[in-house]
C-alpha atoms as a PDB file:
ATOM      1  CA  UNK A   1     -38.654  28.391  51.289  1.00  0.00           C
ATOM      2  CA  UNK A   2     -36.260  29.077  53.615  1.00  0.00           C
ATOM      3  CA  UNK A   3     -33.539  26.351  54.724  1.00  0.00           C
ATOM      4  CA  UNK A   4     -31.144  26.675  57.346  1.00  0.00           C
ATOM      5  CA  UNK A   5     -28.473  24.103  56.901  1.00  0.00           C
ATOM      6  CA  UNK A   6     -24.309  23.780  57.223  1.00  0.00           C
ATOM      7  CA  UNK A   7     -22.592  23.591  54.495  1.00  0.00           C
ATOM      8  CA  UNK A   8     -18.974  23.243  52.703  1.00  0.00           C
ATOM      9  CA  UNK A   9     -17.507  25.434  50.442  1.00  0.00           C
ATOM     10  CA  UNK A  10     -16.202  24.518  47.297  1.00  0.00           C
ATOM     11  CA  UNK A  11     -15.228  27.462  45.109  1.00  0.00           C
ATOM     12  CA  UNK A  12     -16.507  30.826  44.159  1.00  0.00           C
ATOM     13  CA  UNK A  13     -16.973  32.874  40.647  1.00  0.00           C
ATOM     14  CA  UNK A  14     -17.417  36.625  40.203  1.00  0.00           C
ATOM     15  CA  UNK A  15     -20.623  37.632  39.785  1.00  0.00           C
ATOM     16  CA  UNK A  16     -21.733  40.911  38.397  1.00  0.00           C
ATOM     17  CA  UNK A  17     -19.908  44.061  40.133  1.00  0.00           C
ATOM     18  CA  UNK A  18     -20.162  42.724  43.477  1.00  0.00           C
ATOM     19  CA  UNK A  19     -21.685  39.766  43.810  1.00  0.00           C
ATOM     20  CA  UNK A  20     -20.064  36.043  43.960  1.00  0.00           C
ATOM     21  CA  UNK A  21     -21.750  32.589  42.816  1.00  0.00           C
ATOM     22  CA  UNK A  22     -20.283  29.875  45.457  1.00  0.00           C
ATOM     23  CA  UNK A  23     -20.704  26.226  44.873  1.00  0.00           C
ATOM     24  CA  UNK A  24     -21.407  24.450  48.153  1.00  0.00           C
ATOM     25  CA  UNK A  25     -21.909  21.129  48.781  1.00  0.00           C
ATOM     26  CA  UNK A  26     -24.539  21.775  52.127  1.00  0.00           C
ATOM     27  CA  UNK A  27     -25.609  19.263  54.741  1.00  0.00           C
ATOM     28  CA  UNK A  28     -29.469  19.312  54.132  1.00  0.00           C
ATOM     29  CA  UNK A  29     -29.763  20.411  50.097  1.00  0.00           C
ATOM     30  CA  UNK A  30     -26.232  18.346  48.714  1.00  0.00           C
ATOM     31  CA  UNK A  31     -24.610  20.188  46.049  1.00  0.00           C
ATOM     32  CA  UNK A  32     -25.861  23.162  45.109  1.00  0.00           C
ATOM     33  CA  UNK A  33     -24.652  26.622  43.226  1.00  0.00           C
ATOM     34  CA  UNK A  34     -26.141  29.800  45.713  1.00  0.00           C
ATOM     35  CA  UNK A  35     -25.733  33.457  44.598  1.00  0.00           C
ATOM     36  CA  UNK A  36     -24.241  35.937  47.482  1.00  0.00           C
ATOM     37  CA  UNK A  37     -25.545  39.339  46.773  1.00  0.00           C
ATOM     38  CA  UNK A  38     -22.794  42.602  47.224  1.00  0.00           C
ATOM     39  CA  UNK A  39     -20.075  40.223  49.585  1.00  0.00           C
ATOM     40  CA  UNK A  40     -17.671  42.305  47.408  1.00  0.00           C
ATOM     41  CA  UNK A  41     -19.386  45.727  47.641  1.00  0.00           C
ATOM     42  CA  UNK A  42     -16.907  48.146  50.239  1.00  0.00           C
ATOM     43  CA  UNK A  43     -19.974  48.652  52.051  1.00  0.00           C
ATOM     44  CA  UNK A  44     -20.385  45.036  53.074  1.00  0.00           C
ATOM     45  CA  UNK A  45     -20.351  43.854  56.962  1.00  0.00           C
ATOM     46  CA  UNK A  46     -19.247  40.747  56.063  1.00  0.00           C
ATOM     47  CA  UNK A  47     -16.337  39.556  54.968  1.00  0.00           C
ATOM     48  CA  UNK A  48     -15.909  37.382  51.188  1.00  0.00           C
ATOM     49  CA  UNK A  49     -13.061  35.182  53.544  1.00  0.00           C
ATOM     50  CA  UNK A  50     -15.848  33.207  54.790  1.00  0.00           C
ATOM     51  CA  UNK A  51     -15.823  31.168  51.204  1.00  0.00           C
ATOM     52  CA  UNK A  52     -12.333  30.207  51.273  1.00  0.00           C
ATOM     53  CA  UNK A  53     -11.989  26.379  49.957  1.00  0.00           C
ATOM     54  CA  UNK A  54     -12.966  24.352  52.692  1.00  0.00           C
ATOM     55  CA  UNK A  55     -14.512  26.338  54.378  1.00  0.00           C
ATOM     56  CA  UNK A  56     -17.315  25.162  56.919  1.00  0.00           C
ATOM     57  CA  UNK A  57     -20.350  27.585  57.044  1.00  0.00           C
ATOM     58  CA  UNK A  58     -23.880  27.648  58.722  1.00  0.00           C
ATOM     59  CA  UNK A  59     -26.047  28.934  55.938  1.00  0.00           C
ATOM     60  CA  UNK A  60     -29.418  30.501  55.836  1.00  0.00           C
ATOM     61  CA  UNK A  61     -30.708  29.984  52.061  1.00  0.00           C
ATOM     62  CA  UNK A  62     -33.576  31.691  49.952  1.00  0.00           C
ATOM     63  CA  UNK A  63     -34.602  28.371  47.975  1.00  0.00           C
ATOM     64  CA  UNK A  64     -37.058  28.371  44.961  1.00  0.00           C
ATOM     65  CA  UNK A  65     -37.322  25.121  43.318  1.00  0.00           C
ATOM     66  CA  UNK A  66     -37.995  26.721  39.978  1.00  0.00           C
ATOM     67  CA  UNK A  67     -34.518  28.525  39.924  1.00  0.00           C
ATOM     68  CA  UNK A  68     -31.317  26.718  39.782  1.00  0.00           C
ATOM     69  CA  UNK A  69     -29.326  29.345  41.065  1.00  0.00           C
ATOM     70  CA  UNK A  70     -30.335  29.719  44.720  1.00  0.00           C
ATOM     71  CA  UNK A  71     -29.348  32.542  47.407  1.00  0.00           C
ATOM     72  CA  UNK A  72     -27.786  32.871  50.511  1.00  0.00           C
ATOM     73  CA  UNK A  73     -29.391  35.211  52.263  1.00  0.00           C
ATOM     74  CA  UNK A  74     -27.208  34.595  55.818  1.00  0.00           C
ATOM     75  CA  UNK A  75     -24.071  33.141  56.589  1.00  0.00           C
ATOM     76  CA  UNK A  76     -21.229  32.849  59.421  1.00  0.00           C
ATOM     77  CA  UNK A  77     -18.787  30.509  60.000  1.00  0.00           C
ATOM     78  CA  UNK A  78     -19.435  27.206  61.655  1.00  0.00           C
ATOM     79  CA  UNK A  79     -15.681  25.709  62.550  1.00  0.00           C
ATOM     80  CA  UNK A  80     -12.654  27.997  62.371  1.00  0.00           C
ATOM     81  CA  UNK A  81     -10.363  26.386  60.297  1.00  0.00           C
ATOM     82  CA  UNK A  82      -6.970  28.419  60.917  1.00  0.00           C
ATOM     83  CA  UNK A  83      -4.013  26.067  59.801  1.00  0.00           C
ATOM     84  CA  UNK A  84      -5.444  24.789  56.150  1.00  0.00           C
ATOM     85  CA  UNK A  85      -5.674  28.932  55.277  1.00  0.00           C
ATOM     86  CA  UNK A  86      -2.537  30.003  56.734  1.00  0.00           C
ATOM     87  CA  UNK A  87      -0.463  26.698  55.654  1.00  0.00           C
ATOM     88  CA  UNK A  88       1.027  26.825  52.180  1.00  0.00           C
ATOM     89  CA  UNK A  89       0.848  22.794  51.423  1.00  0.00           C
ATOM     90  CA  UNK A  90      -2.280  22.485  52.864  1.00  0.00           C
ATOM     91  CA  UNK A  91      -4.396  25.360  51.011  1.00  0.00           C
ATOM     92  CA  UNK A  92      -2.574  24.176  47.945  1.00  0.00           C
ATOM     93  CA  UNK A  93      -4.060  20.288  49.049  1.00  0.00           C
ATOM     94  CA  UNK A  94      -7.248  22.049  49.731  1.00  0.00           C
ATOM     95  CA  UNK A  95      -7.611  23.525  45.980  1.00  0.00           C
ATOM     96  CA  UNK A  96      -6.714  20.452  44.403  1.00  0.00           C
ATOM     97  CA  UNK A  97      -9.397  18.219  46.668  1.00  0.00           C
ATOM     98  CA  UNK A  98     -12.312  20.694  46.185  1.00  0.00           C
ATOM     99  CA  UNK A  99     -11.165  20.743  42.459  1.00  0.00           C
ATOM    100  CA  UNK A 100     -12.007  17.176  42.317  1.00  0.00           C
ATOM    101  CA  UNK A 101     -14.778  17.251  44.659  1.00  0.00           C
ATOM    102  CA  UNK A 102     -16.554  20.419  42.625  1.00  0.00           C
ATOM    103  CA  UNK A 103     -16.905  17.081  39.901  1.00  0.00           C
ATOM    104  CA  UNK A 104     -17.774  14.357  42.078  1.00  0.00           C
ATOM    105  CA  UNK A 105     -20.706  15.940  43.911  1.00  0.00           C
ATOM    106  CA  UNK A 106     -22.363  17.419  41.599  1.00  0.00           C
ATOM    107  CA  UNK A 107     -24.466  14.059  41.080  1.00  0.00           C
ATOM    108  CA  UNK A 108     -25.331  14.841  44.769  1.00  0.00           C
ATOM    109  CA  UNK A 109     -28.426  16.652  44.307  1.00  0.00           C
ATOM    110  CA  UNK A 110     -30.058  15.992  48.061  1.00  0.00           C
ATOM    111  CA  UNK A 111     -29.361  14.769  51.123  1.00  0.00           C
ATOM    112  CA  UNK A 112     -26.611  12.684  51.514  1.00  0.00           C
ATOM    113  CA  UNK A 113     -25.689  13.154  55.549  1.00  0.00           C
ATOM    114  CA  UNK A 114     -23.107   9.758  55.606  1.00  0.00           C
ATOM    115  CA  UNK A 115     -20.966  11.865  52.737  1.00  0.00           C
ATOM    116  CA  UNK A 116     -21.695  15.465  54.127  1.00  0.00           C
ATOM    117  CA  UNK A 117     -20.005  14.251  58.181  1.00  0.00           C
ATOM    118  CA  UNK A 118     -17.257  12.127  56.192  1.00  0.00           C
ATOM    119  CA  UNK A 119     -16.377  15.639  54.166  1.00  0.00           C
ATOM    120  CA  UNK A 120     -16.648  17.803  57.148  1.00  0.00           C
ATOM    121  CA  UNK A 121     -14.987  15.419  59.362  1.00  0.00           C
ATOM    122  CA  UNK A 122     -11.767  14.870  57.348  1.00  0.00           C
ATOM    123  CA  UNK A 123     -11.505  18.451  56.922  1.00  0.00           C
ATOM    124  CA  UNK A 124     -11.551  19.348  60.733  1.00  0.00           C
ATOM    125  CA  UNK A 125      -8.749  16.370  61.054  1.00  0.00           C
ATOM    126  CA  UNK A 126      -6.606  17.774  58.107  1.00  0.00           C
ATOM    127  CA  UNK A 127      -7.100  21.246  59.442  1.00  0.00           C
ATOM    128  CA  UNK A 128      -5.529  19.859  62.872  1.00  0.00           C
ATOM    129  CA  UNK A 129      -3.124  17.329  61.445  1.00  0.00           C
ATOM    130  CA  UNK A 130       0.453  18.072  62.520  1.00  0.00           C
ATOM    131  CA  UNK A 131       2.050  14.191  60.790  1.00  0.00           C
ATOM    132  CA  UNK A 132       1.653  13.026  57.739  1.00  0.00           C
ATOM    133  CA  UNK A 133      -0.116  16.161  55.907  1.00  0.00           C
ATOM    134  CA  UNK A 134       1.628  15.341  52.883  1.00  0.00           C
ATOM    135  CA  UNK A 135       0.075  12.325  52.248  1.00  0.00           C
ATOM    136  CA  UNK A 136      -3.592  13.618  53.554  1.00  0.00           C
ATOM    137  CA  UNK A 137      -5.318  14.053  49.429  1.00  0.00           C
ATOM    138  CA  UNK A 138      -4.655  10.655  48.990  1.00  0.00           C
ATOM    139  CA  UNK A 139      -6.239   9.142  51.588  1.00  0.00           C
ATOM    140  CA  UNK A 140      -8.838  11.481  51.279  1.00  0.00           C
ATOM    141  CA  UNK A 141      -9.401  10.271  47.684  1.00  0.00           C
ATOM    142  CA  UNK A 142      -9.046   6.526  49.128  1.00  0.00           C
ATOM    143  CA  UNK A 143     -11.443   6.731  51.672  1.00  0.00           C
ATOM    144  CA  UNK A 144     -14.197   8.999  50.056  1.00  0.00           C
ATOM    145  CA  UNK A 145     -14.838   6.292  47.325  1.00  0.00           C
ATOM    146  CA  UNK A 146     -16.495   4.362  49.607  1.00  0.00           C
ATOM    147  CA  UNK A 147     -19.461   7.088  50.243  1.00  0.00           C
ATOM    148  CA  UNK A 148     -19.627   7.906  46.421  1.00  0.00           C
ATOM    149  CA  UNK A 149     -20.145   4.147  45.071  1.00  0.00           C
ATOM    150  CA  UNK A 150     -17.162   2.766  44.344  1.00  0.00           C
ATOM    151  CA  UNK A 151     -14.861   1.704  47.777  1.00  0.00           C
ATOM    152  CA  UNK A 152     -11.585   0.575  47.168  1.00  0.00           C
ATOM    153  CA  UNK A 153     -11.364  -2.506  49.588  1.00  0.00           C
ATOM    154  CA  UNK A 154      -7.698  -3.168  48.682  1.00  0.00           C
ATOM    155  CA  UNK A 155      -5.108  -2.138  46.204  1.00  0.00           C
ATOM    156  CA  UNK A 156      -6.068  -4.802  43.689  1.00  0.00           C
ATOM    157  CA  UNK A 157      -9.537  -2.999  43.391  1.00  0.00           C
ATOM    158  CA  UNK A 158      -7.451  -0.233  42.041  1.00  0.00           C
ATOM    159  CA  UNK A 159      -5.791  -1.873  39.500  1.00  0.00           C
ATOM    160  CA  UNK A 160      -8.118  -4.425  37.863  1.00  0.00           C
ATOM    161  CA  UNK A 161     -10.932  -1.628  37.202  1.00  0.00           C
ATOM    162  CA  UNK A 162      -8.260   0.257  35.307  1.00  0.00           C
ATOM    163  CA  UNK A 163      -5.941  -2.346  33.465  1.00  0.00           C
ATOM    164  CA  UNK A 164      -2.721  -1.146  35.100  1.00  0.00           C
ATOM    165  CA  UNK A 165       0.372  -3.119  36.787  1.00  0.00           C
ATOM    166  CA  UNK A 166       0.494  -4.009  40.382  1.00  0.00           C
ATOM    167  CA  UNK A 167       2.855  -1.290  41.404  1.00  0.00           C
ATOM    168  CA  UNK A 168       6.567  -2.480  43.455  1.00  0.00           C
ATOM    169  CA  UNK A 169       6.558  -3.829  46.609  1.00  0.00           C
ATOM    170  CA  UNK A 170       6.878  -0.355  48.252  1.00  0.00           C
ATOM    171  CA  UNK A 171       4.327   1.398  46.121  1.00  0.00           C
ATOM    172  CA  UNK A 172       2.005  -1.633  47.041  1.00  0.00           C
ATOM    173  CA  UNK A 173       2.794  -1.617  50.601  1.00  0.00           C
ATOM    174  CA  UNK A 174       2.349   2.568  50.409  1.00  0.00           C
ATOM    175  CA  UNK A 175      -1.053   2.010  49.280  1.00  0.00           C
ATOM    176  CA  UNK A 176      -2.396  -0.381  51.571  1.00  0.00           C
ATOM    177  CA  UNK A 177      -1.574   1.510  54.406  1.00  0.00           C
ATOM    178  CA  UNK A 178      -3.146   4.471  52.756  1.00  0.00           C
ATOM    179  CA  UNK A 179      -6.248   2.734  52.398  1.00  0.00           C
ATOM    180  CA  UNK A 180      -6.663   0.836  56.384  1.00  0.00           C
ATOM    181  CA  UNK A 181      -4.686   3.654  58.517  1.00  0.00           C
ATOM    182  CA  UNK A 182      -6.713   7.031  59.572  1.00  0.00           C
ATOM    183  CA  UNK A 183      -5.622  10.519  58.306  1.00  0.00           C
ATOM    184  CA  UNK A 184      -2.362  11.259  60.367  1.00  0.00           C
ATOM    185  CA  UNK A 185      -0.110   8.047  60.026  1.00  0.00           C
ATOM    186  CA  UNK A 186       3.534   8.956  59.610  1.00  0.00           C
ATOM    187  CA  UNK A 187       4.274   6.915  56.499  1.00  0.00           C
ATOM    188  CA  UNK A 188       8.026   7.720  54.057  1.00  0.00           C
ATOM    189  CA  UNK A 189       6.639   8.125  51.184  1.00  0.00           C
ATOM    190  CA  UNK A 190       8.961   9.737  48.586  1.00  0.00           C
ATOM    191  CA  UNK A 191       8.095  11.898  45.603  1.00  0.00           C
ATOM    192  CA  UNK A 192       7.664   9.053  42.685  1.00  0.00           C
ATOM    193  CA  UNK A 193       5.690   6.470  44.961  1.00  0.00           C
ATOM    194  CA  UNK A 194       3.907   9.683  45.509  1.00  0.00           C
ATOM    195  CA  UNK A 195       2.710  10.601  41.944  1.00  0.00           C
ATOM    196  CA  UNK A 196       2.613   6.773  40.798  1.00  0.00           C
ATOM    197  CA  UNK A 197      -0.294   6.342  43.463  1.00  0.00           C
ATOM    198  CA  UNK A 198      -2.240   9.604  42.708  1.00  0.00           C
ATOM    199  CA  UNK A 199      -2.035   8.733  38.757  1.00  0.00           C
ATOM    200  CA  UNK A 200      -3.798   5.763  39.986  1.00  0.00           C
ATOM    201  CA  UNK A 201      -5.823   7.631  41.952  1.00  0.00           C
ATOM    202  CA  UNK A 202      -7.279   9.586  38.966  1.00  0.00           C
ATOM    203  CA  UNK A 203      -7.411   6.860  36.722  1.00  0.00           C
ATOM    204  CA  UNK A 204      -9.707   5.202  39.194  1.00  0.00           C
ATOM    205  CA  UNK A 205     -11.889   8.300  39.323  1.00  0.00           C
ATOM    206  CA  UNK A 206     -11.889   8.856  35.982  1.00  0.00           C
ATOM    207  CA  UNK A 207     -13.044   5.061  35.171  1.00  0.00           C
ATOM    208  CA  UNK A 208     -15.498   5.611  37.467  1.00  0.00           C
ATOM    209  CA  UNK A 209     -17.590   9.330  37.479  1.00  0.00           C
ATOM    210  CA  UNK A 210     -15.806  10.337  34.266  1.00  0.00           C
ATOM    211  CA  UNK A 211     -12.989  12.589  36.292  1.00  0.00           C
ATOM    212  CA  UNK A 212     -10.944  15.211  33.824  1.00  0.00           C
ATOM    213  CA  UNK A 213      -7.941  15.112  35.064  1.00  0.00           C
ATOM    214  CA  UNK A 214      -7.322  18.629  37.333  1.00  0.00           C
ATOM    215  CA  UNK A 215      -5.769  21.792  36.467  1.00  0.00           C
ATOM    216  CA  UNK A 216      -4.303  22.107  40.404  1.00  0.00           C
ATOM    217  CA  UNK A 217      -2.368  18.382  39.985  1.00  0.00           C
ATOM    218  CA  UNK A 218       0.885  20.232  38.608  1.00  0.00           C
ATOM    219  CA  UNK A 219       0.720  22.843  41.410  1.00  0.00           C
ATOM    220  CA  UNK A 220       0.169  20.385  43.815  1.00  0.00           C
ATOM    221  CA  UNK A 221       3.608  18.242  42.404  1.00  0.00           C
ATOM    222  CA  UNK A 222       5.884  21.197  42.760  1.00  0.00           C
ATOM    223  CA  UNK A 223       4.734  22.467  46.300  1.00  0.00           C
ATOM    224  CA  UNK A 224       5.038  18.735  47.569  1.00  0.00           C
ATOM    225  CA  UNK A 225       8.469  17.707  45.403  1.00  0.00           C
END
C-alpha cells in the first residue's frame, strides 16, 4: 500500500552501508520507524539533510502491515526550516524535544491529526521565534500534555501528581505564564527558576508515560547557562 502523508522527523540510525532507519512521527500513519534505502550512498540525488531533527517532510511510503519496519520510497521537504538548523540554542532545544518526543509518541500508533498540527505548528513558530527562544522546550512540554492525556491546567496540577513543593513566588509566577502565554512571550527567567521548572517538567512526564530522564538535558543546561 502506498501512503502519501507529511510527516516529522524525529531521529535517524545507521543502517547497513548506506542506508538510514528514521523514526517519524507522520500526519496520516502516527509514529512509525521507515527504512531509507542508499540516502548515504555518494551516488545518491538526494540529500540525508532532509532528516535533520525537526524536520518537516512530505513522504511517499511503501507500507506492509506485516512488517514493522516500513520504507520511504519518496521524500522532499515540506517547510524550510532555516533558523532551528543554523541556530546553536535552538538545534540543541530541538535534540532535547525530539529526545523526549521519540518516547512519548511511540504509543501513537495511528492517526492522531489534533497532535500531528500542534507538533508541526509549534515547530514552524519556534523556527521563526526571534523573543523568548530560551524558554520555548518548556512551554512546548507545557502545552503538549494536553494532546497526550494529561493537560496541566495550572501549576498545582504539576505538583500534586508528583508530591513536590509549590515552588517561590517567582518560580510559581514563571510557570503560570508558561502555561497561559503563546510561544514567544518575553519572560526573565534566570538559570535556577529555569532548571527547577524543567525538573518538574520531567517528573511530571515521568509520573505520567514512564519518561527516562534524557541524555540531551545536561547539554541543553550548559548551552542555555
Amino acid at each position: 500500500m502506498v501512503v502519501n502523508t507529511n510527516g516529522i522527523v524525529l531521529n535517524y540510525i545507521k543502517y547497513g552501508d548506506s542506508s538510514i532507519i528514521v523514526r517519524i512521527f507522520t500526519e496520516e500513519l502516527g509514529y512509525g520507524s521507515f527504512i531509507v534505502n542508499s540516502i548515504r550512498s555518494a551516488k545518491s540525488k538526494k540529500s540525508i539533510g532532509h532528516f535533520q531533527p525537526f524536520s518537516i517532510l512530505e513522504l511517499v511510503l511503501y507500507v506492509k502491515e506485516s512488517r514493522d519496519l516500513q520504507r520511504i520510497s519518496d521524500f522532499k521537504s515540506h517547510i524550510p526550516l532555516p533558523e532551528i538548523q543554523k541556530n546553536f540554542t535552538k538545534s540543541t532545544i530541538t535534540l532535547f524535544l525530539t529526545e523526549i518526543l521519540s518516547r512519548l509518541l511511540q504509543s501513537e500508533q495511528s492517526a492522531n491529526h489534533e497532535l500531528y498540527h500542534f507538533i508541526s505548528q509549534s515547530i514552524k513558530e519556534f523556527n521563526s521565534l526571534q523573543s523568548g527562544v530560551e524558554n520555548f522546550h518548556l512551554q512546548f512540554l507545557l502545552k503538549v500534555a494536553t494532546h497526550l492525556g494529561f493537560a496541566i491546567d495550572d501549576f498545582e496540577t504539576l505538583f500534586t501528581s508528583i508530591d513536590k513543593l509549590v515552588p517561590h513566588a517567582h518560580g510559581e509566577h514563571v510557570l503560570e505564564k508558561l502555561i497561559v502565554e503563546p510561544f514567544g512571550i518575553s519572560l526573565d527567567v534566570d538559570r535556577s527558576i529555569r532548571n527547577e521548572v524543567i525538573d518538574i517538567m520531567l517528573d511530571y512526564f515521568q509520573h505520567h508515560a514512564q519518561l527516562p530522564r534524557p541524555k540531551s538535558l545536561a547539554v541543553l543546561r550548559r548551552v542555555l547557562n
